[in-house]
PDB file of N, CA and C in Angstrom:
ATOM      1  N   UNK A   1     204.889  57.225 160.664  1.00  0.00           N
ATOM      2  CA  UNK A   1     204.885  58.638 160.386  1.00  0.00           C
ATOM      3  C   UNK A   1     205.208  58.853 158.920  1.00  0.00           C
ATOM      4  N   UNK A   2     204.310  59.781 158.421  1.00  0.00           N
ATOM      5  CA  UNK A   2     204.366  60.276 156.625  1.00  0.00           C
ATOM      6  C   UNK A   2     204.898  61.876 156.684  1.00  0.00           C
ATOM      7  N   UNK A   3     205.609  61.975 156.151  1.00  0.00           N
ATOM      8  CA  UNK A   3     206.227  63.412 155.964  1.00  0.00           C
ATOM      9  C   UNK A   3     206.127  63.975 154.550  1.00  0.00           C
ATOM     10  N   UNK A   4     206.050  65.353 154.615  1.00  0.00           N
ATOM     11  CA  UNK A   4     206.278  66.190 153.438  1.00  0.00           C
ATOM     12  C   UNK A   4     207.014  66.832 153.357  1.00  0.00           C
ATOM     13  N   UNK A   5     208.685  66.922 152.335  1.00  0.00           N
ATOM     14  CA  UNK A   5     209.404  68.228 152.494  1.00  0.00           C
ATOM     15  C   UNK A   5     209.608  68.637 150.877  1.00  0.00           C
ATOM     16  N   UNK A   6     210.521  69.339 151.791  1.00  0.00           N
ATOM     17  CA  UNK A   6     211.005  70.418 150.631  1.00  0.00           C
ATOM     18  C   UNK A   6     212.976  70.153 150.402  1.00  0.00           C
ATOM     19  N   UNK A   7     213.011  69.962 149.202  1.00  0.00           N
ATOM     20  CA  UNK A   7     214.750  69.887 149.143  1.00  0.00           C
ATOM     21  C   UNK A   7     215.319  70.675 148.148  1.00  0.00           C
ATOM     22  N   UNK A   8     216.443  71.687 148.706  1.00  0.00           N
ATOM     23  CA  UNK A   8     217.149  72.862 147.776  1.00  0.00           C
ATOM     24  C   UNK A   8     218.266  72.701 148.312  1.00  0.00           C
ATOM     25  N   UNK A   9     218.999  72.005 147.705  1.00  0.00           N
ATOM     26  CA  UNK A   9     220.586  72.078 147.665  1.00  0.00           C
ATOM     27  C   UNK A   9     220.673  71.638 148.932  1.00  0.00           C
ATOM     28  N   UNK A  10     221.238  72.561 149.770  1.00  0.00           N
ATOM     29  CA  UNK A  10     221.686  72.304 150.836  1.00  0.00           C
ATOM     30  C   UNK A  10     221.026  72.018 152.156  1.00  0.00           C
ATOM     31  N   UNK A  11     219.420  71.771 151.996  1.00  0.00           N
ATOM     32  CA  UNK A  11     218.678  72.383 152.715  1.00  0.00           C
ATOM     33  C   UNK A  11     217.429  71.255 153.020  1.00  0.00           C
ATOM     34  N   UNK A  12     217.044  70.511 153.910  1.00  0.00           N
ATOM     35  CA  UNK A  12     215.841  69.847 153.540  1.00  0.00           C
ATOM     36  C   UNK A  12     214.823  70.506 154.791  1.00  0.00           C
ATOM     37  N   UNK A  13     213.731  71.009 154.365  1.00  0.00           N
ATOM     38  CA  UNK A  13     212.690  71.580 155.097  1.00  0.00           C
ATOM     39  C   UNK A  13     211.043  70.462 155.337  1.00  0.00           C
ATOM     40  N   UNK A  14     211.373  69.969 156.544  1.00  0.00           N
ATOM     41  CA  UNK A  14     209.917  68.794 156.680  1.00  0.00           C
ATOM     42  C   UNK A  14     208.577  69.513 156.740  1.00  0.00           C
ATOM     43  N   UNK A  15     207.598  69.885 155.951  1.00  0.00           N
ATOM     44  CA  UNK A  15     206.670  70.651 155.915  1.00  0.00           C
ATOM     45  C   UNK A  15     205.070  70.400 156.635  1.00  0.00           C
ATOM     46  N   UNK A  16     204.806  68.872 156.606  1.00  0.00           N
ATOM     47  CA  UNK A  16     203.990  68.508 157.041  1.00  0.00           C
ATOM     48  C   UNK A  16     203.903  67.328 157.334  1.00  0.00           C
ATOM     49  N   UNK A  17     203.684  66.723 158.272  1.00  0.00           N
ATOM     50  CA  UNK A  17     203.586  65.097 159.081  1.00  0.00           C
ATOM     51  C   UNK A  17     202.718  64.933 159.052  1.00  0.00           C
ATOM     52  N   UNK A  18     201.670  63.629 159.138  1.00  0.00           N
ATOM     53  CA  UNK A  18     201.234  62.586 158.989  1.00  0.00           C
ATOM     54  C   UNK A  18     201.295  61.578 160.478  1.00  0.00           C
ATOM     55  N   UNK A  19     200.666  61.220 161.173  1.00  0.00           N
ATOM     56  CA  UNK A  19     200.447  59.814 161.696  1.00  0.00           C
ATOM     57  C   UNK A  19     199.652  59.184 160.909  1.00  0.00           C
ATOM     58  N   UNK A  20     200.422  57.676 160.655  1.00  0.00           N
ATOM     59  CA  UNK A  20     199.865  57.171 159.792  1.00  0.00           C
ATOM     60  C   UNK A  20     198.901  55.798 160.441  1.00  0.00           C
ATOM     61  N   UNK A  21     197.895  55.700 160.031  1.00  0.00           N
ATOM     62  CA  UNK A  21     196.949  54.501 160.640  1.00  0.00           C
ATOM     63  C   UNK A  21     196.707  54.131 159.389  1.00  0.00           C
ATOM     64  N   UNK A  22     195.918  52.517 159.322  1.00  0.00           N
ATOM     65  CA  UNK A  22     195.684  51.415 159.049  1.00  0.00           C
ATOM     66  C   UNK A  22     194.374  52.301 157.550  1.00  0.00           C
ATOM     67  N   UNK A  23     193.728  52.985 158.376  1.00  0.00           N
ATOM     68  CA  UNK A  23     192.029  53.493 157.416  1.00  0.00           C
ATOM     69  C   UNK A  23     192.565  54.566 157.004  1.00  0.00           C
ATOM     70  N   UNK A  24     193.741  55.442 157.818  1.00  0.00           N
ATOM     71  CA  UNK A  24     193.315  57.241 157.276  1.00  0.00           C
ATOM     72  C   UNK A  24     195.037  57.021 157.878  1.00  0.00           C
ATOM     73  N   UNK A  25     194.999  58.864 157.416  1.00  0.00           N
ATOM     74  CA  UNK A  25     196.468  59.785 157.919  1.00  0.00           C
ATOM     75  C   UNK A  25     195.893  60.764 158.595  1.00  0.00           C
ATOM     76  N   UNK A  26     196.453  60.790 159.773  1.00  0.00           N
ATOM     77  CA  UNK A  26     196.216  61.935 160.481  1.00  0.00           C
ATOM     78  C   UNK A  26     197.476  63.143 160.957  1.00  0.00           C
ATOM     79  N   UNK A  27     197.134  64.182 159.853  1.00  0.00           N
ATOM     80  CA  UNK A  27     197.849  65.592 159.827  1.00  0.00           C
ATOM     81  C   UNK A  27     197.806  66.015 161.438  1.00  0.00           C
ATOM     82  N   UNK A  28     199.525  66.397 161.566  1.00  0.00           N
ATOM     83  CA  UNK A  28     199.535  66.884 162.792  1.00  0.00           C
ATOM     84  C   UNK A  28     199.886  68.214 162.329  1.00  0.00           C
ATOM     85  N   UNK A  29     198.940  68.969 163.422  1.00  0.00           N
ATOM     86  CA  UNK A  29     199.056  70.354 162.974  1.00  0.00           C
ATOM     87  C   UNK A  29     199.287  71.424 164.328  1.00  0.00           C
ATOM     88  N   UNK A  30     199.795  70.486 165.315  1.00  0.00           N
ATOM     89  CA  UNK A  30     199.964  71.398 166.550  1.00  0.00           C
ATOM     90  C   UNK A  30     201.893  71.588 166.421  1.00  0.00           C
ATOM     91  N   UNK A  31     201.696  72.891 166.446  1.00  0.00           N
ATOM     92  CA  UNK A  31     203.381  73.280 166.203  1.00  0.00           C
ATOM     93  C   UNK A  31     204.369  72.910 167.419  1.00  0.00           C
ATOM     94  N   UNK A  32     203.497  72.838 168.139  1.00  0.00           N
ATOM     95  CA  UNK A  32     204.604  72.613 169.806  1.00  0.00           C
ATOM     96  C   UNK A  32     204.394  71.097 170.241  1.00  0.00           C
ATOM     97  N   UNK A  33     203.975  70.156 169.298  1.00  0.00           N
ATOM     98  CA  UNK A  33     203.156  68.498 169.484  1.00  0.00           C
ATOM     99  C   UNK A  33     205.206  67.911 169.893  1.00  0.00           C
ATOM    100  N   UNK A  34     205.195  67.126 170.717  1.00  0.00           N
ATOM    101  CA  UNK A  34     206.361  66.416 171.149  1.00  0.00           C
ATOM    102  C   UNK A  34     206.482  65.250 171.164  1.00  0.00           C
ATOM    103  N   UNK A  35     205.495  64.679 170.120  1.00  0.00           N
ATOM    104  CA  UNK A  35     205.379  63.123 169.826  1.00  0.00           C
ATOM    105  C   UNK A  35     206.539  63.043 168.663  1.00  0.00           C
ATOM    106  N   UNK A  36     206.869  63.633 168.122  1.00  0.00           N
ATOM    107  CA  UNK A  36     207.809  63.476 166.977  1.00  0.00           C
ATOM    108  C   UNK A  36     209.138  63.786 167.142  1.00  0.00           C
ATOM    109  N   UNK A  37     209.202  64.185 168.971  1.00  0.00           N
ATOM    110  CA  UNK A  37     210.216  64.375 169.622  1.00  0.00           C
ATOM    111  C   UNK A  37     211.977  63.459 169.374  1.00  0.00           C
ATOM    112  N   UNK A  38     211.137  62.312 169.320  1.00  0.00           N
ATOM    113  CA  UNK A  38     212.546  61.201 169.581  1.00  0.00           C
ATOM    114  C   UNK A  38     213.004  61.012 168.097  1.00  0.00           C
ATOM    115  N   UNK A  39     212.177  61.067 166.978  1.00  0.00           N
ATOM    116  CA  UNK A  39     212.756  61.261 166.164  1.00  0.00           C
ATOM    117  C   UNK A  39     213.790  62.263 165.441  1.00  0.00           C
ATOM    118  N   UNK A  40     213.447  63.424 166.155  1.00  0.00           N
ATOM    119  CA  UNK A  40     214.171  64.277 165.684  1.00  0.00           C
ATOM    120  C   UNK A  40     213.672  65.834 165.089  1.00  0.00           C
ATOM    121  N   UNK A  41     212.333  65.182 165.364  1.00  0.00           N
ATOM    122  CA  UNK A  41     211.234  66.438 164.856  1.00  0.00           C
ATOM    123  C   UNK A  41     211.239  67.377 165.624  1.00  0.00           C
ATOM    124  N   UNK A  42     211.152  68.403 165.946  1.00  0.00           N
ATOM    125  CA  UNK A  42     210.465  69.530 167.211  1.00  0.00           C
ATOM    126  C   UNK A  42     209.544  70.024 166.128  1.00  0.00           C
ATOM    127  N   UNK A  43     208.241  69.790 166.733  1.00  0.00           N
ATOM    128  CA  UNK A  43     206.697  70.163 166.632  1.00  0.00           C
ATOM    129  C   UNK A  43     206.522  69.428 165.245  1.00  0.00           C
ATOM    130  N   UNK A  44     205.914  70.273 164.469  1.00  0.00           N
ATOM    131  CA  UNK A  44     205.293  69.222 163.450  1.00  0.00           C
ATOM    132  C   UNK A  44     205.659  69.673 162.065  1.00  0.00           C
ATOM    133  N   UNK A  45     206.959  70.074 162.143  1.00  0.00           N
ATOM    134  CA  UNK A  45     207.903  70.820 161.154  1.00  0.00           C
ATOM    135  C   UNK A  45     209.482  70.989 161.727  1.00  0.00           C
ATOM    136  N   UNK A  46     210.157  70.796 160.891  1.00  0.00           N
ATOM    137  CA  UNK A  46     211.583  70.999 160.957  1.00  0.00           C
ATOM    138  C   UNK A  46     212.012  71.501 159.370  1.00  0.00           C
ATOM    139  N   UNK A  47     213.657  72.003 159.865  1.00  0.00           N
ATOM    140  CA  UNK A  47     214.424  72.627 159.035  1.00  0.00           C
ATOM    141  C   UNK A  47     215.714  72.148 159.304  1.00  0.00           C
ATOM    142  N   UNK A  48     216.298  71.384 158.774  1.00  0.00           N
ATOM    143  CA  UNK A  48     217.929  70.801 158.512  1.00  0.00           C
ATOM    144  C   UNK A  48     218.829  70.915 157.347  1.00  0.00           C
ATOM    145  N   UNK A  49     219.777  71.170 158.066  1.00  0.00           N
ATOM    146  CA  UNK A  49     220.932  71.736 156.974  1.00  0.00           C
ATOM    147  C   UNK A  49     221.668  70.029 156.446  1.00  0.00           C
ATOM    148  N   UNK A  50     221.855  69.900 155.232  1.00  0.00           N
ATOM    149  CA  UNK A  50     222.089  68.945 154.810  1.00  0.00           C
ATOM    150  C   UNK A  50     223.695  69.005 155.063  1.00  0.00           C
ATOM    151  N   UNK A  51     224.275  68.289 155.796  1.00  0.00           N
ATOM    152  CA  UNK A  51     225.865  68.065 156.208  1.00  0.00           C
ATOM    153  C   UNK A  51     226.711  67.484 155.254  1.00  0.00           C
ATOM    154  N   UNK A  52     225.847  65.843 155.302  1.00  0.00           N
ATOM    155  CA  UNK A  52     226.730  64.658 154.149  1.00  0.00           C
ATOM    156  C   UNK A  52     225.144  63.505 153.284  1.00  0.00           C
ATOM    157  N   UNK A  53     225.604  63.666 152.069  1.00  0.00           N
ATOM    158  CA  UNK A  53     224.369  62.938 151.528  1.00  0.00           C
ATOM    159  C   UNK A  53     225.217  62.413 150.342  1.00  0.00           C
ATOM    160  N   UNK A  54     225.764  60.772 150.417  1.00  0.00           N
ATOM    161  CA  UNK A  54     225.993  60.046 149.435  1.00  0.00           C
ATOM    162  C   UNK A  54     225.279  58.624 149.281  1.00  0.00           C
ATOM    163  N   UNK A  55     225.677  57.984 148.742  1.00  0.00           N
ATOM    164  CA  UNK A  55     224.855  56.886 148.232  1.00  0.00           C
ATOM    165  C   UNK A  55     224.516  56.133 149.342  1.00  0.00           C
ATOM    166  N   UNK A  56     225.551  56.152 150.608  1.00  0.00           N
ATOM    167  CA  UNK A  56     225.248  54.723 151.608  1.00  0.00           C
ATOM    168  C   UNK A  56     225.434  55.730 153.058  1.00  0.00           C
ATOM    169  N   UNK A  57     225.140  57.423 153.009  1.00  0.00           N
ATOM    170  CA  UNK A  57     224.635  58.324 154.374  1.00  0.00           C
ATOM    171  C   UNK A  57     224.377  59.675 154.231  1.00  0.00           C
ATOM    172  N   UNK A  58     223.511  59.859 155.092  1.00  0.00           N
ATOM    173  CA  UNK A  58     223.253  61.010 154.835  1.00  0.00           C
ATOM    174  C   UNK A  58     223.198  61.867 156.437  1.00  0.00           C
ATOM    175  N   UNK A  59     223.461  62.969 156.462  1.00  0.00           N
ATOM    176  CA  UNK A  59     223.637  63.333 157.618  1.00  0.00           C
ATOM    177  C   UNK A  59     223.000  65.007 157.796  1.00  0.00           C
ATOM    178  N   UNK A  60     221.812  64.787 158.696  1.00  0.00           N
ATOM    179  CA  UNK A  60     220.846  66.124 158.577  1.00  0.00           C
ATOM    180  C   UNK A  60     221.138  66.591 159.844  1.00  0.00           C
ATOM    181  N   UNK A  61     221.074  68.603 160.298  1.00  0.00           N
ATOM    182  CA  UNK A  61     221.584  68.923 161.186  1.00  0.00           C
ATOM    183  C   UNK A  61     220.483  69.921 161.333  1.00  0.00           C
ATOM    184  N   UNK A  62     220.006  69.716 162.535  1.00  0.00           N
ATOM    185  CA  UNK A  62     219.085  71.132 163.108  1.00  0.00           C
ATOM    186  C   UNK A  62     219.987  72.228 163.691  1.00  0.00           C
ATOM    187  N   UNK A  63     219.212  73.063 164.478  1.00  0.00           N
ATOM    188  CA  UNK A  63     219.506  73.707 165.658  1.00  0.00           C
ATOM    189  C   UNK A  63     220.135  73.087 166.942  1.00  0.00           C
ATOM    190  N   UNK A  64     218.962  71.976 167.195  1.00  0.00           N
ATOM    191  CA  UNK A  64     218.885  70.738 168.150  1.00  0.00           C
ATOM    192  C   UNK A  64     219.359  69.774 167.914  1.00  0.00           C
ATOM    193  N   UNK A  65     219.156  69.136 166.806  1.00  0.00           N
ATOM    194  CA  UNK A  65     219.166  67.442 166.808  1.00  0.00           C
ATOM    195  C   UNK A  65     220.320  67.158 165.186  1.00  0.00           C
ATOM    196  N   UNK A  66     220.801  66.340 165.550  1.00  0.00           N
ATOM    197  CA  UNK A  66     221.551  65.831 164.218  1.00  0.00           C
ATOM    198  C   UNK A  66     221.311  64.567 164.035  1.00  0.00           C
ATOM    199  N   UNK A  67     220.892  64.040 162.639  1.00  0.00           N
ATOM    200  CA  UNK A  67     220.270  62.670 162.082  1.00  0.00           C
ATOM    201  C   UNK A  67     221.035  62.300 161.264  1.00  0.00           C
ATOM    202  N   UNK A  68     221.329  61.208 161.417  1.00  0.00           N
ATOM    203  CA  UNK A  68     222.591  60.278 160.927  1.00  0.00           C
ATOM    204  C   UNK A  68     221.647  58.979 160.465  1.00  0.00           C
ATOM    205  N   UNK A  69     221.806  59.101 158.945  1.00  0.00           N
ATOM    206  CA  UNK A  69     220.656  57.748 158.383  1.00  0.00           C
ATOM    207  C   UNK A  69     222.188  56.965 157.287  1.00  0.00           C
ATOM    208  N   UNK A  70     222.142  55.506 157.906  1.00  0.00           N
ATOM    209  CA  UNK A  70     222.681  54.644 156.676  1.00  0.00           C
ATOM    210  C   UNK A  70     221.957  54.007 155.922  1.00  0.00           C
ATOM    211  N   UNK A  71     222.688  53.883 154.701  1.00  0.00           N
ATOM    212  CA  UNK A  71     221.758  52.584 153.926  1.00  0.00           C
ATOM    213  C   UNK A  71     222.463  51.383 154.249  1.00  0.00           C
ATOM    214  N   UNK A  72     221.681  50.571 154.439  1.00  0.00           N
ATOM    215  CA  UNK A  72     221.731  48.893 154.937  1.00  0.00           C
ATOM    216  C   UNK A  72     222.097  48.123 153.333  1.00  0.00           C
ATOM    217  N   UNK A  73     222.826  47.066 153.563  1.00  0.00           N
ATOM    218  CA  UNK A  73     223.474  46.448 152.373  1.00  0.00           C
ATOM    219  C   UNK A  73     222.606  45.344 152.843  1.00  0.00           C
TER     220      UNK A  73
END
């Protein structure tokens, strides 16, 4: 999966996804699509409030879902 966002301060907005294949990218453009479900997506756009973002985590918060990413040493 290829994503497009947007980042303002406090704020990261995912604007447009991507499935990504081997020849092409294929834009998902169905707003209610639930393949991007387990990641953390609902439909084919999200909006997360940026919680904690330092060098080794970052921690993004929906409505729904909260994403907790480390960096690996």
């Amino acid at each position: 999966t290829i994503a497009r966002f947007n980042y303002d301060k406090d704020r990261l907005q995912i604007t447009k996804t991507y499935i990504h294949f081997r020849d092409r990218d294929s834009l998902l453009t169905d707003a209610n699509t639930s393949i991007l479900q387990s990641i953390g997506i609902r439909g084919n756009a999200s909006n997360y409030d940026i919680k904690r973002l330092t060098s080794s985590r970052m921690i993004l918060c929906s409505e729904n879902d909260s994403l907790v990413f480390y960096k690996l040493h």
